[in-house]
Protein backbone atom coordinates (compact mmCIF):
# COMPACT_ATOMS: atom_id res chain seq x y z
CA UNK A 1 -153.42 -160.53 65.56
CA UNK A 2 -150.87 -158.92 67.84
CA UNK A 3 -147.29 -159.84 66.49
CA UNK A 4 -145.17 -161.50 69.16
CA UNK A 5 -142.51 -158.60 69.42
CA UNK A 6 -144.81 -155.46 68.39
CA UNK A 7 -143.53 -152.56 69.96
CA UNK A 8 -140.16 -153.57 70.03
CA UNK A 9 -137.26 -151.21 68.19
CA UNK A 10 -134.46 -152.61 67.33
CA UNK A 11 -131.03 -150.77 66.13
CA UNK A 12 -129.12 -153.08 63.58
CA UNK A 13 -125.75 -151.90 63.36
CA UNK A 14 -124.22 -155.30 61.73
CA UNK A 15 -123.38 -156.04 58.46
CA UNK A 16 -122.93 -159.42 56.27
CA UNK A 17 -124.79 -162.27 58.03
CA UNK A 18 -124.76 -163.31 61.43
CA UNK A 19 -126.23 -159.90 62.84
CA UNK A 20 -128.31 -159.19 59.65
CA UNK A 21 -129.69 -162.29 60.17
CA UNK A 22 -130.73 -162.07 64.42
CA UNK A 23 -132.01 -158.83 62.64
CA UNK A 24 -134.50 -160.56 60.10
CA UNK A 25 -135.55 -162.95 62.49
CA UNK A 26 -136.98 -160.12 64.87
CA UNK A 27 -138.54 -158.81 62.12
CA UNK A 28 -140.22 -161.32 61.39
CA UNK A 29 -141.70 -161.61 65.00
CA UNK A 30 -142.71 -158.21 64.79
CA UNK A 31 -140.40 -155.82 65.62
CA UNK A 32 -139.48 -152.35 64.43
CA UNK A 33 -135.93 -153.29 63.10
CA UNK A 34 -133.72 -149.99 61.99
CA UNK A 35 -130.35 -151.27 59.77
CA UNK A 36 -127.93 -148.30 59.82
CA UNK A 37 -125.54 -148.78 57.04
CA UNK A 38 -122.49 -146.55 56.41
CA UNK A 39 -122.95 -143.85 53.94
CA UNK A 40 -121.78 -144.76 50.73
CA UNK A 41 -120.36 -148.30 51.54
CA UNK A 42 -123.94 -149.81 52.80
CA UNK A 43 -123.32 -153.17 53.96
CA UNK A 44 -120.75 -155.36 52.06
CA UNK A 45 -123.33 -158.04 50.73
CA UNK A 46 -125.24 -155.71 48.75
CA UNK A 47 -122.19 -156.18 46.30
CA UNK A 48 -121.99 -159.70 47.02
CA UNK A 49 -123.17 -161.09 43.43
CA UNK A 50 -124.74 -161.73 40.79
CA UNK A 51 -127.01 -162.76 40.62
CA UNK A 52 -128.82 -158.60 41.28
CA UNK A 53 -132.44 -157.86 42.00
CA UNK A 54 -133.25 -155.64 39.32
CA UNK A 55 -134.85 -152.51 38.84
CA UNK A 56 -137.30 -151.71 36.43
CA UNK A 57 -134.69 -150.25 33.68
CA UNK A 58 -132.06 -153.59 34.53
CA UNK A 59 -130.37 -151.48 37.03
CA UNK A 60 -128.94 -153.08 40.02
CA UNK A 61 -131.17 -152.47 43.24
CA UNK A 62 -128.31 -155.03 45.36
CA UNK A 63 -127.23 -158.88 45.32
CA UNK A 64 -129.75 -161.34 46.11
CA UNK A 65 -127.31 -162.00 48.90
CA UNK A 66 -128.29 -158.92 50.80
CA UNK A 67 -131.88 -159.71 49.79
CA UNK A 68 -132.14 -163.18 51.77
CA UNK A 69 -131.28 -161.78 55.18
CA UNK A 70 -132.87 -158.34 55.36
CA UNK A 71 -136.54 -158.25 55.07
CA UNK A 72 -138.64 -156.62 57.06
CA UNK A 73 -136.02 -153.74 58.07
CA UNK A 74 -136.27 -150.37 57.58
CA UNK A 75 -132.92 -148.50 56.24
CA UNK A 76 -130.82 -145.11 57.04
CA UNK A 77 -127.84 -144.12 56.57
CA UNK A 78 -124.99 -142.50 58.43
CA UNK A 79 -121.04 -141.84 58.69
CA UNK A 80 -119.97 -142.84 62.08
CA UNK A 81 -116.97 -140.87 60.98
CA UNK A 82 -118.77 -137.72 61.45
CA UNK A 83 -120.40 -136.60 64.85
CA UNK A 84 -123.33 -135.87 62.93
CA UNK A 85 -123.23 -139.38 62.41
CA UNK A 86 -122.68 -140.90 65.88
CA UNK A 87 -125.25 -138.12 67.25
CA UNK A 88 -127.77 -139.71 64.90
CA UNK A 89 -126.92 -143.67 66.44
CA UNK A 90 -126.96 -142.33 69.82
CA UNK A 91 -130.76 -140.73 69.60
CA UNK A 92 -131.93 -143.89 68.20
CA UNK A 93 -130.10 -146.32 70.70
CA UNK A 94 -131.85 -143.58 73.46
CA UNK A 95 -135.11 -145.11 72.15
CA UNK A 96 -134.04 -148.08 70.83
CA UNK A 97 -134.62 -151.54 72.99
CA UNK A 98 -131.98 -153.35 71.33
CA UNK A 99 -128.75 -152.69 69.43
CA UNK A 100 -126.72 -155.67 67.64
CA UNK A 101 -123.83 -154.66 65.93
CA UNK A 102 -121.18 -157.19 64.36
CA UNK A 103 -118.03 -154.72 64.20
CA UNK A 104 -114.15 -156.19 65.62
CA UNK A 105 -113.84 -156.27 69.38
CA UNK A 106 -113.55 -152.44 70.34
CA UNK A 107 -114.29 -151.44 66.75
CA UNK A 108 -117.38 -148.98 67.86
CA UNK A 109 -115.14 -147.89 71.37
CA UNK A 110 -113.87 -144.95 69.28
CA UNK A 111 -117.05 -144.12 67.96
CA UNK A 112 -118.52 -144.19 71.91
CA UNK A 113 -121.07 -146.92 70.39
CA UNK A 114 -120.40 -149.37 72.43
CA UNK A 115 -122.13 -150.82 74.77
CA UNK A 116 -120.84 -148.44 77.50
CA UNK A 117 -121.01 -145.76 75.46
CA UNK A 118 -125.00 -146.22 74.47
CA UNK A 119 -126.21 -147.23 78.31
CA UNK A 120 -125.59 -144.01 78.83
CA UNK A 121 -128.10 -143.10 76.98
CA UNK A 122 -130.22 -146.22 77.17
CA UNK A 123 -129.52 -147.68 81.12
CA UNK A 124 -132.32 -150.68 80.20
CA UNK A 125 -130.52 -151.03 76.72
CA UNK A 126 -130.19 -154.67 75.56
CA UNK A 127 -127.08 -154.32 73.30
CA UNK A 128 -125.76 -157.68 71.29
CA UNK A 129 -122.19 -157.91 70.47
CA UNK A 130 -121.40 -160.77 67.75
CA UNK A 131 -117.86 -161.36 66.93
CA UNK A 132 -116.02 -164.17 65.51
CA UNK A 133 -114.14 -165.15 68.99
CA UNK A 134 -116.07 -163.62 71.41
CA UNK A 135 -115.33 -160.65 73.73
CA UNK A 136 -112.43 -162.71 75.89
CA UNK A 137 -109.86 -164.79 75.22
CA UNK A 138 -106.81 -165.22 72.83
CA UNK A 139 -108.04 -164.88 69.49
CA UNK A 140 -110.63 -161.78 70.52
CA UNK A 141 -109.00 -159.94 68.05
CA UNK A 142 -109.21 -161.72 65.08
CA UNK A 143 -111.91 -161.21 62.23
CA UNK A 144 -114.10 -164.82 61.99
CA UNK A 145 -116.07 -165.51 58.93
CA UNK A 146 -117.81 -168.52 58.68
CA UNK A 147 -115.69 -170.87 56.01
CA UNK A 148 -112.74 -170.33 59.26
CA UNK A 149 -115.23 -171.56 62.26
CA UNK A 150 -116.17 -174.34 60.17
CA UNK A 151 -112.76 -175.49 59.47
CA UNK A 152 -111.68 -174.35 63.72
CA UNK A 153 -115.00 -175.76 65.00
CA UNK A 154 -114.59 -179.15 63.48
CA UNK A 155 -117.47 -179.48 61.26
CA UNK A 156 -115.73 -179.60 58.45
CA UNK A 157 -113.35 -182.79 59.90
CA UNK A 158 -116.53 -184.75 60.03
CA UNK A 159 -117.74 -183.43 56.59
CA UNK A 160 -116.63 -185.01 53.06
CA UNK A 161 -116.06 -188.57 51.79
CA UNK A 162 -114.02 -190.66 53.64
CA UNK A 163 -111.14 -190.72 50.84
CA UNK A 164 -111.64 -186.56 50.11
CA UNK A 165 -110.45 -183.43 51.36
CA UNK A 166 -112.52 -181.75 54.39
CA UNK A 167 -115.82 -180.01 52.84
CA UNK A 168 -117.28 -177.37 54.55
CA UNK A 169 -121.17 -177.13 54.24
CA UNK A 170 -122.66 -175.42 51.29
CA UNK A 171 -124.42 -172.97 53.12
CA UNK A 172 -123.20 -170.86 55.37
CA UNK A 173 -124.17 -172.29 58.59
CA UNK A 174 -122.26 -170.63 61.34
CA UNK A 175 -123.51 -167.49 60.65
CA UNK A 176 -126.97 -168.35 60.25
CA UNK A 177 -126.92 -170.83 63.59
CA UNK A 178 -124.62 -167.64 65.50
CA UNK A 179 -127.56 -165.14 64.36
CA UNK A 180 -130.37 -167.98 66.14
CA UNK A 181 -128.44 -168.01 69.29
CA UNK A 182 -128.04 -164.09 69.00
CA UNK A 183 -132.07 -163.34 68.44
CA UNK A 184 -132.59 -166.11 70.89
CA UNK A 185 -130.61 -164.67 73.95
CA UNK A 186 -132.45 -161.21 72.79
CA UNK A 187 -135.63 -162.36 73.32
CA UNK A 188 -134.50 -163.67 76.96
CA UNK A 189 -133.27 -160.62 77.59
CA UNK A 190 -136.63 -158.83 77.12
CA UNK A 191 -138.46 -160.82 78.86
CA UNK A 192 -135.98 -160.48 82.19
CA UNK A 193 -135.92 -156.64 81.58
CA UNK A 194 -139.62 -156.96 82.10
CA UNK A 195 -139.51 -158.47 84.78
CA UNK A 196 -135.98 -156.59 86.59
CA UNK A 197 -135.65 -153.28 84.39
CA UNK A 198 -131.92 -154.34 83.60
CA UNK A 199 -131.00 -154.25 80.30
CA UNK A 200 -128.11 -156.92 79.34
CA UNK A 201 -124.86 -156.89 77.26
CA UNK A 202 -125.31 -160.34 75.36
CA UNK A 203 -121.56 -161.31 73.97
CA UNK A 204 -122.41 -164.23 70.67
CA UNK A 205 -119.53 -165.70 69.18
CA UNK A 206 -119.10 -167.41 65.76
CA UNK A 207 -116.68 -169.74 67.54
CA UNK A 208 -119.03 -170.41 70.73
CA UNK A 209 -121.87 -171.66 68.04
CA UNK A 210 -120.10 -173.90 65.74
CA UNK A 211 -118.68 -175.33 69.00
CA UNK A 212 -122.40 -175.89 70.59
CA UNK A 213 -123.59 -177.18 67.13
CA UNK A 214 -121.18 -180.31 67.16
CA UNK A 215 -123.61 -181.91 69.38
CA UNK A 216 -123.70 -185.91 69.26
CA UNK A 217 -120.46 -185.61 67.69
CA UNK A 218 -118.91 -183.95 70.20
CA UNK A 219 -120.88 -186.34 73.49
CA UNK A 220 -119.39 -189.51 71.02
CA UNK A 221 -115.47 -187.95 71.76
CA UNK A 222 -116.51 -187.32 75.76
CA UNK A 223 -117.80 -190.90 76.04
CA UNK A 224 -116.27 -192.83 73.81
CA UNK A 225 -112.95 -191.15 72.86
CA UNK A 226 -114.01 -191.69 69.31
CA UNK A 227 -112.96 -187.65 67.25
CA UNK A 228 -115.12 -188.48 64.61
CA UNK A 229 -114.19 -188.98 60.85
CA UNK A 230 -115.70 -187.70 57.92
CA UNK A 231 -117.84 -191.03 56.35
CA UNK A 232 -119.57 -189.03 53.55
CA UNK A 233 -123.32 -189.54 54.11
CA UNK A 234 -123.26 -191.81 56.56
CA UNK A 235 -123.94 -191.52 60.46
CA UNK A 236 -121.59 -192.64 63.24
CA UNK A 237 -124.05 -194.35 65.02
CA UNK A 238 -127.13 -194.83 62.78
CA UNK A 239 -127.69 -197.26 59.96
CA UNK A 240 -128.87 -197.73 57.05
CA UNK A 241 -129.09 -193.86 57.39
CA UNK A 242 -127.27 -193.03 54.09
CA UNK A 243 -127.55 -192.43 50.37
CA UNK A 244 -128.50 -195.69 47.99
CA UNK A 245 -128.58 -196.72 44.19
CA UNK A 246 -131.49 -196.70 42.65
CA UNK A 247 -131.43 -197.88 38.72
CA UNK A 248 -132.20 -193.95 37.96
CA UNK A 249 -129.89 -192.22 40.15
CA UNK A 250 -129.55 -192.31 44.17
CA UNK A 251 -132.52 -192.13 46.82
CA UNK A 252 -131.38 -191.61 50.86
CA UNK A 253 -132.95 -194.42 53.43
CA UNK A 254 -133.18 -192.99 57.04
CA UNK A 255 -133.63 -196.20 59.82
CA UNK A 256 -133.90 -194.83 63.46
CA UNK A 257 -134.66 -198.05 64.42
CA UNK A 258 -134.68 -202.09 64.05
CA UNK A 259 -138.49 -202.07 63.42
CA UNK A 260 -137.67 -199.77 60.19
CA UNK A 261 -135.28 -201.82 59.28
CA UNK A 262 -137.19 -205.05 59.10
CA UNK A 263 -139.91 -203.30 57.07
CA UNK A 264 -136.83 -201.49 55.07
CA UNK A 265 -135.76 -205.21 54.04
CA UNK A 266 -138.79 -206.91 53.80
CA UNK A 267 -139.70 -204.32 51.27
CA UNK A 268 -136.86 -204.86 49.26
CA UNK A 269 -137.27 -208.79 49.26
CA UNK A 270 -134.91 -209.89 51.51
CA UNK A 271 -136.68 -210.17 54.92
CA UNK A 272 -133.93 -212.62 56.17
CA UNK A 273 -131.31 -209.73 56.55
CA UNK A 274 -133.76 -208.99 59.50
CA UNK A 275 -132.45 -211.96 61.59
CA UNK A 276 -128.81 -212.00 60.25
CA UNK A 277 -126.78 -211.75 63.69
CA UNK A 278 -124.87 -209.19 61.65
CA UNK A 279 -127.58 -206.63 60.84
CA UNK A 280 -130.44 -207.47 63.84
CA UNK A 281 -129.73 -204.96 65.91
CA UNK A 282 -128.98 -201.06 65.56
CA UNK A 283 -125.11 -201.74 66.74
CA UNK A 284 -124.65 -205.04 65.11
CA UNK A 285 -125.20 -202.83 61.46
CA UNK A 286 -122.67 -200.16 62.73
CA UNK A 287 -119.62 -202.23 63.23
CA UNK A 288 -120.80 -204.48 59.93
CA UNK A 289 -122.38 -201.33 57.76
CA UNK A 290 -120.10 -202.25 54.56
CA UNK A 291 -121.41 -205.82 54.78
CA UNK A 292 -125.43 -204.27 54.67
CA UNK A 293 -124.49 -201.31 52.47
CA UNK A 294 -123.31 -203.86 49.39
CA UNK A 295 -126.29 -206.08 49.86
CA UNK A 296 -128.26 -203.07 50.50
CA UNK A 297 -127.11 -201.15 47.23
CA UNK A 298 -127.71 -204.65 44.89
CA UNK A 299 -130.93 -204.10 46.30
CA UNK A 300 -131.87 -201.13 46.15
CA UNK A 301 -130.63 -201.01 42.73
CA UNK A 302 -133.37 -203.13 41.40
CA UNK A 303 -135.75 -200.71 41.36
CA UNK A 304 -136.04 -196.81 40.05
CA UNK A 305 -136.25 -193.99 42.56
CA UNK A 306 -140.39 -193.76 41.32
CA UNK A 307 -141.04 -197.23 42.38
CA UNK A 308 -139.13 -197.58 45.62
CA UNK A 309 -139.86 -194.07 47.21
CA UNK A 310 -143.92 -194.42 46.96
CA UNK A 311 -143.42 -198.44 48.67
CA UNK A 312 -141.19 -197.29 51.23
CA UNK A 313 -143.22 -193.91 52.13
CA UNK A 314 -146.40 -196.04 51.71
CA UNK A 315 -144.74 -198.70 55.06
CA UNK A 316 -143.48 -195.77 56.85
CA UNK A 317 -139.98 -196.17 56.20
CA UNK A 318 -137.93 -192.49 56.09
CA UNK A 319 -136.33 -191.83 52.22
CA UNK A 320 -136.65 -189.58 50.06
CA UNK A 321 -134.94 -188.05 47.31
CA UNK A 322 -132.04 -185.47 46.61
CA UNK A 323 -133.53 -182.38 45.63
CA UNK A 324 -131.69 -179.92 43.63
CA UNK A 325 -132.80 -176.10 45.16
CA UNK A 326 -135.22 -175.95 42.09
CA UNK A 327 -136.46 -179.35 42.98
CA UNK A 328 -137.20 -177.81 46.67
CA UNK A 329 -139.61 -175.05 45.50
CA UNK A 330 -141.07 -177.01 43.15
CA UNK A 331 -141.81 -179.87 46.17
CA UNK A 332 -145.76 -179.43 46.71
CA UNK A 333 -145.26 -179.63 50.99
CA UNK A 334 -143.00 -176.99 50.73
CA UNK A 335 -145.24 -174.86 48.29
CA UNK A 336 -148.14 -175.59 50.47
CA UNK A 337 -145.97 -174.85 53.42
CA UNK A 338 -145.86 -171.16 51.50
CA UNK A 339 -141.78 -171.25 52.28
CA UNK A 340 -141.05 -168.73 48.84
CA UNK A 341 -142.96 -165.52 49.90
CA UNK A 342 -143.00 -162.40 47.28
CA UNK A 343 -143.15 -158.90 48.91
CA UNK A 344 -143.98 -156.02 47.34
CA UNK A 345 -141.55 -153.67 45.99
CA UNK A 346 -142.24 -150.68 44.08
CA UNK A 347 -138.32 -149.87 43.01
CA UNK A 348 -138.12 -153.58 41.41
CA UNK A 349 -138.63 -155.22 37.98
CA UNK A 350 -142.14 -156.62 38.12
CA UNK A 351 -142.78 -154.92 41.47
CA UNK A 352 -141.52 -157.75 44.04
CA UNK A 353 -138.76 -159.06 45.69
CA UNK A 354 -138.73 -163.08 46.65
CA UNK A 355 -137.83 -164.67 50.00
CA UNK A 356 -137.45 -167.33 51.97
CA UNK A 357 -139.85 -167.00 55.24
CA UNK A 358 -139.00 -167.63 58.42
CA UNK A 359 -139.25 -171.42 59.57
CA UNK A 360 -142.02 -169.83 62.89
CA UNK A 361 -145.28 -170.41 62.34
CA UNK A 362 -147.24 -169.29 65.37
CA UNK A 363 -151.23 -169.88 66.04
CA UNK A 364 -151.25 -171.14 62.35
CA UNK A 365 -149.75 -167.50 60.77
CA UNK A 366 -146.16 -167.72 59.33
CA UNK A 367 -143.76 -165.57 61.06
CA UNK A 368 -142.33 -163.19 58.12
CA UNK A 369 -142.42 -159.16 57.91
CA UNK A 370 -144.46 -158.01 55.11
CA UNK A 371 -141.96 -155.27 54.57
CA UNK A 372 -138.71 -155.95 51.46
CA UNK A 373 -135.79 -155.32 51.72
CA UNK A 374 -134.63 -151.94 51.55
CA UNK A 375 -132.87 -149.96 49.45
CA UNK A 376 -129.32 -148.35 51.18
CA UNK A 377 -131.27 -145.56 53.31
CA UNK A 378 -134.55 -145.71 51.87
CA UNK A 379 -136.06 -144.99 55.27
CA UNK A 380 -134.09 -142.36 56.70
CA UNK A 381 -136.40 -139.14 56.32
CA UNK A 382 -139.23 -141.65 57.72
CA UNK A 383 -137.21 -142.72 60.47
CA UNK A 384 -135.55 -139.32 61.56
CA UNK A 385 -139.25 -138.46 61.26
CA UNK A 386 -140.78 -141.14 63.72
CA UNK A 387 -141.76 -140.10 67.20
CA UNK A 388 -140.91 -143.73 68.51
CA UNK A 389 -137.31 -143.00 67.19
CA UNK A 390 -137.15 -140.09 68.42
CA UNK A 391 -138.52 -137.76 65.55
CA UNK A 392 -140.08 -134.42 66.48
CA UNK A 393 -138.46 -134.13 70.02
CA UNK A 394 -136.52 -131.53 71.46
């Protein structure tokens, strides 16, 4: 089976997350992804640990950091310091169809990297730029890393309990949803240089996708005025759609509806809750939710998560429990799923590296690169080599 982006070379010039992770992501679809790391240095996450992926002596092949968004890539090394160096980036960007790189505004200008710089080598060249702030405005300059845009893009104001401090999210999800949007507007881009020849100059900001992420949090402030609040596990506007007792521990409920929530209470004996004026309807439990939640929790509490999960599941009412990331590959839909994927890796202890696959799954086949990921230029004798790259040319 074809892969969707076969044929396609990308240039990764980005470090840490966000443009690692567009990076992975084409991989995954198929392309021919080059990371160019700085001699030396190699990109900062490879440090970021422990835990290590270890060789077969217990050496340290790079933190599992680096691991989780690199598969699939293919590795040099150069010194942009050097014209040697920059020579090198230029031949590849001549016969590369994309370049991402994650450096400060104007940070590859002095190298002649950027994007002016390589479409003169590459006129068609789709070149993705992904910066904290963006290209334009005020705060260009600054550095962004993802604990900032969560505090400046307001998730973390609507994250926490009500009575705690803000709480950002314990992954780290600005980079990861900045790196979606960035692969994303690659992909357009392709497919309109098919069909015009122009390449593009895509400009993804950490700032622009936290922003975009807020969602029906940010549509509640333009329609009702409301800036949202953190409420801990609750929702603003959706009820009971938050964590419960159970005698054993806690269990979440998840009612999208007033149909749910008649089977939700029936189920737990108390039917008549149903036609309480208070709780009938969908904004009748928002304004009285700590009214339900006590009368839901007594509830609830009645039973153990093993006898109230199965009888809620079996009536098709949404809960479910709170998994613990062992828990999660240990769940038999997500091992059936095949979400932990081993590749294999010669330079490792046992002769594999784990993942996480991608969350595609085209015409039944999960989209995920067979290739690990690589040691700090592993590849660069068989890149410098390749005639698609460039190898062998005068």
């Amino acid at each position: 089976m074809t892969e969707p982006l076969e044929g396609i070379r990308v240039l990764e010039l980005a470090r840490i997350l966000a443009g690692p992770w567009a990076g992975q992501m084409l991989a995954d679809l198929g392309a021919d992804v080059v990371k160019v790391e700085r001699s030396r240095e190699g990109d900062d996450t490879r440090q970021w640990g422990p835990p290590f992926v270890e060789g077969p002596d217990g050496e340290k092949l790079g933190a599992a950091y680096f691991y989780g968004c690199n598969r699939g890539k293919r590795c040099i090394d150069a010194d942009f310091d050097t014209e040697e160096g920059r020579a090198l980036v230029r031949r590849l960007a001549a016969n590369a169809d994309v370049v991402i790189e994650n450096f400060k505004v104007g940070g590859l200008e002095k190298f002649g990297l950027d994007y002016e710089g390589l479409k003169k080598v590459k006129p068609d060249v789709i070149y993705c730029s992904i910066t904290g702030f963006g290209q334009t405005g005020p705060y260009a300059p600054r550095a962004g890393y993802d604990f900032l845009l969560q505090g400046m893009g307001g998730i973390m104001h609507v994250t926490g309990q009500p009575d705690g401090p803000p709480t950002k999210v314990g992954i780290s999800i600005v980079d990861i949803f900045t790196g979606m949007y960035a692969a994303n507007a690659i992909q357009a881009a392709i497919i309109r240089r098919e069909k015009t020849g122009e390449g593009a100059y895509i400009d993804c900001a950490l700032i622009d996708s936290v922003t975009a992420v807020l969602g029906f949090q940010a549509l509640n402030y333009f329609v009702g005025g409301t800036a949202g609040k953190r409420m801990g596990n609750a929702h603003p506007n959706v009820t009971p759609y938050d964590v419960y007792k159970v005698a054993d521990g806690d269990i979440i409920i998840a009612t999208a509806n007033n149909g749910q929530f008649k089977k939700l209470v029936a189920a737990l004996g108390a039917p008549e809750m149903a036609e309480d004026p208070r709780f009938a309807l969908m904004p009748d439990r928002a304004i009285n939710r700590k009214a339900m939640d006590e009368k839901l929790n007594a509830l609830t509490s009645k039973f153990t998560r093993s006898e109230l999960l199965p009888k809620l599941d079996a009536i098709g009412v949404p809960a479910g429990p709170i998994n613990t990331i062992p828990d999660v590959f240990a769940d038999p839909q997500i091992i059936h799923r095949g979400m932990r994927i081993d590749r294999p890796n010669p330079k490792a202890k046992g002769g594999s590296t784990p993942g996480i696959r991608s969350a595609i799954m085209i015409d039944g086949k999960p989209a995920a690169s067979p290739r690990h990921a690589p040691a700090l230029g592993e590849h660069t004798a068989e890149v410098l080599a390749d005639p698609a790259w460039g190898g062998g040319k005068a």
